[in-house]
C-alpha atoms as a PDB file:
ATOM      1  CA  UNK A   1      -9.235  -6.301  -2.448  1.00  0.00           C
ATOM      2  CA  UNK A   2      -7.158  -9.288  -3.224  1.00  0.00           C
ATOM      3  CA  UNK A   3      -3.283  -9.693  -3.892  1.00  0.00           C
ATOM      4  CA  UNK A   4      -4.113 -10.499  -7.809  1.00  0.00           C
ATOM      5  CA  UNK A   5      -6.586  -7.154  -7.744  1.00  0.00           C
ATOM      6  CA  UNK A   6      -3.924  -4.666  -6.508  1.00  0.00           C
ATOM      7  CA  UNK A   7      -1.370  -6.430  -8.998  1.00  0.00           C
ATOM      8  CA  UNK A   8      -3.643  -5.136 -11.825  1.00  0.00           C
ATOM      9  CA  UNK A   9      -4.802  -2.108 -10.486  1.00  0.00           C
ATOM     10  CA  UNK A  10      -4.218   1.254 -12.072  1.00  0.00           C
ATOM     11  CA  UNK A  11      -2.116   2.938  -9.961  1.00  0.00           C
ATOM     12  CA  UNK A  12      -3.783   5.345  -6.972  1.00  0.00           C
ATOM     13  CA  UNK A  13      -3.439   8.910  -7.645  1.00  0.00           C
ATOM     14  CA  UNK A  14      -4.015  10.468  -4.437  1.00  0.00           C
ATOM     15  CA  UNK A  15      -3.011   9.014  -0.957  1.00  0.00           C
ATOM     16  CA  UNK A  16      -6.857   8.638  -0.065  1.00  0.00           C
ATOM     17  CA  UNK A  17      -7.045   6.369  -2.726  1.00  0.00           C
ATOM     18  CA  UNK A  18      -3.617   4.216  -2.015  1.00  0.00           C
ATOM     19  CA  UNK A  19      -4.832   4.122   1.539  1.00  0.00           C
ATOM     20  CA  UNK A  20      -8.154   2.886   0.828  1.00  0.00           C
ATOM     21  CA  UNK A  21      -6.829  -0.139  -1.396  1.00  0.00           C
ATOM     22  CA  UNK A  22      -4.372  -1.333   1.635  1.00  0.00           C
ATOM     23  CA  UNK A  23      -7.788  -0.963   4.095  1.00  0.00           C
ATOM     24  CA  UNK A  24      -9.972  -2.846   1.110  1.00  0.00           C
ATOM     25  CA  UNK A  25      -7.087  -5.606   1.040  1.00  0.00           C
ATOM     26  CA  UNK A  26      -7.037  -5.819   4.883  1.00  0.00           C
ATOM     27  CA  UNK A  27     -10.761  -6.194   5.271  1.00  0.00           C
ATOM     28  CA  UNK A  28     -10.405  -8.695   2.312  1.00  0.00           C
ATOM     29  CA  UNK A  29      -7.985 -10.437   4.536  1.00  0.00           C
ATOM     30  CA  UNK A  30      -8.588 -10.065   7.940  1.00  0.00           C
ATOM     31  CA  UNK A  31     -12.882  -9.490   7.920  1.00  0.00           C
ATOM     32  CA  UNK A  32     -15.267  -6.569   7.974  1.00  0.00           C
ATOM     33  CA  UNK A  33     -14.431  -6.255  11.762  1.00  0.00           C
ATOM     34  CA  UNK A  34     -11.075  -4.899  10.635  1.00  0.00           C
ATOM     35  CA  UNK A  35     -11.768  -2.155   8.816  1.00  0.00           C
ATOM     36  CA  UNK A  36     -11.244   0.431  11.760  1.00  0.00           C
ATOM     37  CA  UNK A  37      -8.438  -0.896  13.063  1.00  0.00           C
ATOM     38  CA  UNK A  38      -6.671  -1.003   9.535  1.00  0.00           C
ATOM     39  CA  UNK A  39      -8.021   2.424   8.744  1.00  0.00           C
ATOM     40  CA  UNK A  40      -6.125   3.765  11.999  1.00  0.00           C
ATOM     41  CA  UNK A  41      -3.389   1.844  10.786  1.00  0.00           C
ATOM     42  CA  UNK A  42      -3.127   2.771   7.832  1.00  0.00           C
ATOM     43  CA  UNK A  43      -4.318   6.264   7.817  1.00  0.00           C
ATOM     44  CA  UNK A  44      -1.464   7.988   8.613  1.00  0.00           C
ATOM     45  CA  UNK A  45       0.750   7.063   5.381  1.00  0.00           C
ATOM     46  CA  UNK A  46       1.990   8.856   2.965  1.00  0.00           C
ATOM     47  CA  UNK A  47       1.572   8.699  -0.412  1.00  0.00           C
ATOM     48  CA  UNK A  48       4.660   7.021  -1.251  1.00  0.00           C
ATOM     49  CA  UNK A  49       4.804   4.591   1.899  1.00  0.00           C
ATOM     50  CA  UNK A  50       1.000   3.685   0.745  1.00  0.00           C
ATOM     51  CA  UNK A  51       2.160   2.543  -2.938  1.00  0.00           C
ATOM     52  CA  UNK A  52       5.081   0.797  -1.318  1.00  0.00           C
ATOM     53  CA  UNK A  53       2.825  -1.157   1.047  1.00  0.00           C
ATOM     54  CA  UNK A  54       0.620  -2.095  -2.206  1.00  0.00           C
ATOM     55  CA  UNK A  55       3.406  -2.890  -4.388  1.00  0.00           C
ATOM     56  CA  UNK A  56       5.013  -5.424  -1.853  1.00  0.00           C
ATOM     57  CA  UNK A  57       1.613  -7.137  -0.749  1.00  0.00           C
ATOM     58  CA  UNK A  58       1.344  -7.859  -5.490  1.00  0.00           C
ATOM     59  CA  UNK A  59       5.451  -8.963  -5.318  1.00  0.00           C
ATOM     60  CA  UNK A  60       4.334 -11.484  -2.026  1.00  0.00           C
ATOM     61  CA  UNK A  61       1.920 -12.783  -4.172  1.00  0.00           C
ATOM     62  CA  UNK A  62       4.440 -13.258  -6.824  1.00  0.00           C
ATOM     63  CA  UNK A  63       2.308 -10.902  -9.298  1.00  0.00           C
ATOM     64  CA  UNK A  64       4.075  -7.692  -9.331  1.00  0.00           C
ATOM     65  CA  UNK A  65       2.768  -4.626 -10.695  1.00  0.00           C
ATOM     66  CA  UNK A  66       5.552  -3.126 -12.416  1.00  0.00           C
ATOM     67  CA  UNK A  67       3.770   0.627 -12.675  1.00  0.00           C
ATOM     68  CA  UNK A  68       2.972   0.254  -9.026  1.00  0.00           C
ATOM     69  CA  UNK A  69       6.828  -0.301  -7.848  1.00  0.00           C
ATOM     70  CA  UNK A  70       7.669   2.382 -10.300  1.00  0.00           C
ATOM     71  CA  UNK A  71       5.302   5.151  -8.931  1.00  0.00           C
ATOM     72  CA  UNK A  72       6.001   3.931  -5.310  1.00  0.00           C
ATOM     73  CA  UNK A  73       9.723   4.588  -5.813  1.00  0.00           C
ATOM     74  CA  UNK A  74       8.948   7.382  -6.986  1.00  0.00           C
ATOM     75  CA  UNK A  75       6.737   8.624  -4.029  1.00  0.00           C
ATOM     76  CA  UNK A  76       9.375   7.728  -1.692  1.00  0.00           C
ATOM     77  CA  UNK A  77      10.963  10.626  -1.797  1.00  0.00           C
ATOM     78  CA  UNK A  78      11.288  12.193   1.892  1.00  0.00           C
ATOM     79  CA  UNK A  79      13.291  11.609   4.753  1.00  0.00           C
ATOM     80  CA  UNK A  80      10.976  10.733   6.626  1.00  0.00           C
ATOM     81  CA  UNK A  81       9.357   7.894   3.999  1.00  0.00           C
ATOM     82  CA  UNK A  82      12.991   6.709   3.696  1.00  0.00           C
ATOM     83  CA  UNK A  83      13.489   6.549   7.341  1.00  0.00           C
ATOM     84  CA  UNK A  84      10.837   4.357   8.461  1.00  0.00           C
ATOM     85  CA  UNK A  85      11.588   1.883   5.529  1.00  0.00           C
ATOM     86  CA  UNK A  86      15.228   1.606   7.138  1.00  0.00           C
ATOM     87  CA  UNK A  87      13.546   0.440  10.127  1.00  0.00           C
ATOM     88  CA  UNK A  88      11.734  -2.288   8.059  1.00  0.00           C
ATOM     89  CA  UNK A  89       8.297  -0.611   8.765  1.00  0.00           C
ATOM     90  CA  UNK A  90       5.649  -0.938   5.405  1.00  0.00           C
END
């Protein structure tokens, strides 16, 4: 999954989903021989981190996906989520 995809993609309703669209754009990216790595990467996010993660990779690309931003900020809604932002992870 591309940059310009995820910019026009409907918004993921479950974390499965969100998750699988980061590990579609890393394979995308990186090659096939990625997908495990992202998938233990990525795996472990929540919901909210997950939309965050899609929403910036669209902005990089200077296509943002306004719906995207709009349900990631509203994901991020825990401590936790908040916390590892601070630290400038996803």
């Amino acid at each position: 999954m591309t940059a310009e995809q995820i910019a026009t993609m409907a918004v993921p309703a479950t974390r499965e989903e969100a998750v699988a669209a980061l590990v579609e754009h890393d394979v995308a990216k990186w090659g096939e021989e990625e997908r495990e790595a992202s998938q233990r990467t990525r795996g472990d996010l929540s919901l909210g981190l997950a939309l965050n993660a899609l929403a910036n990779i669209a902005e990089l690309d200077a296509t943002k996906n306004k719906a995207l931003r709009k349900a990631a900020n509203a994901a991020l809604k825990n401590k936790s989520d908040r916390k590892v932002l601070a630290q400038g992870r996803d």
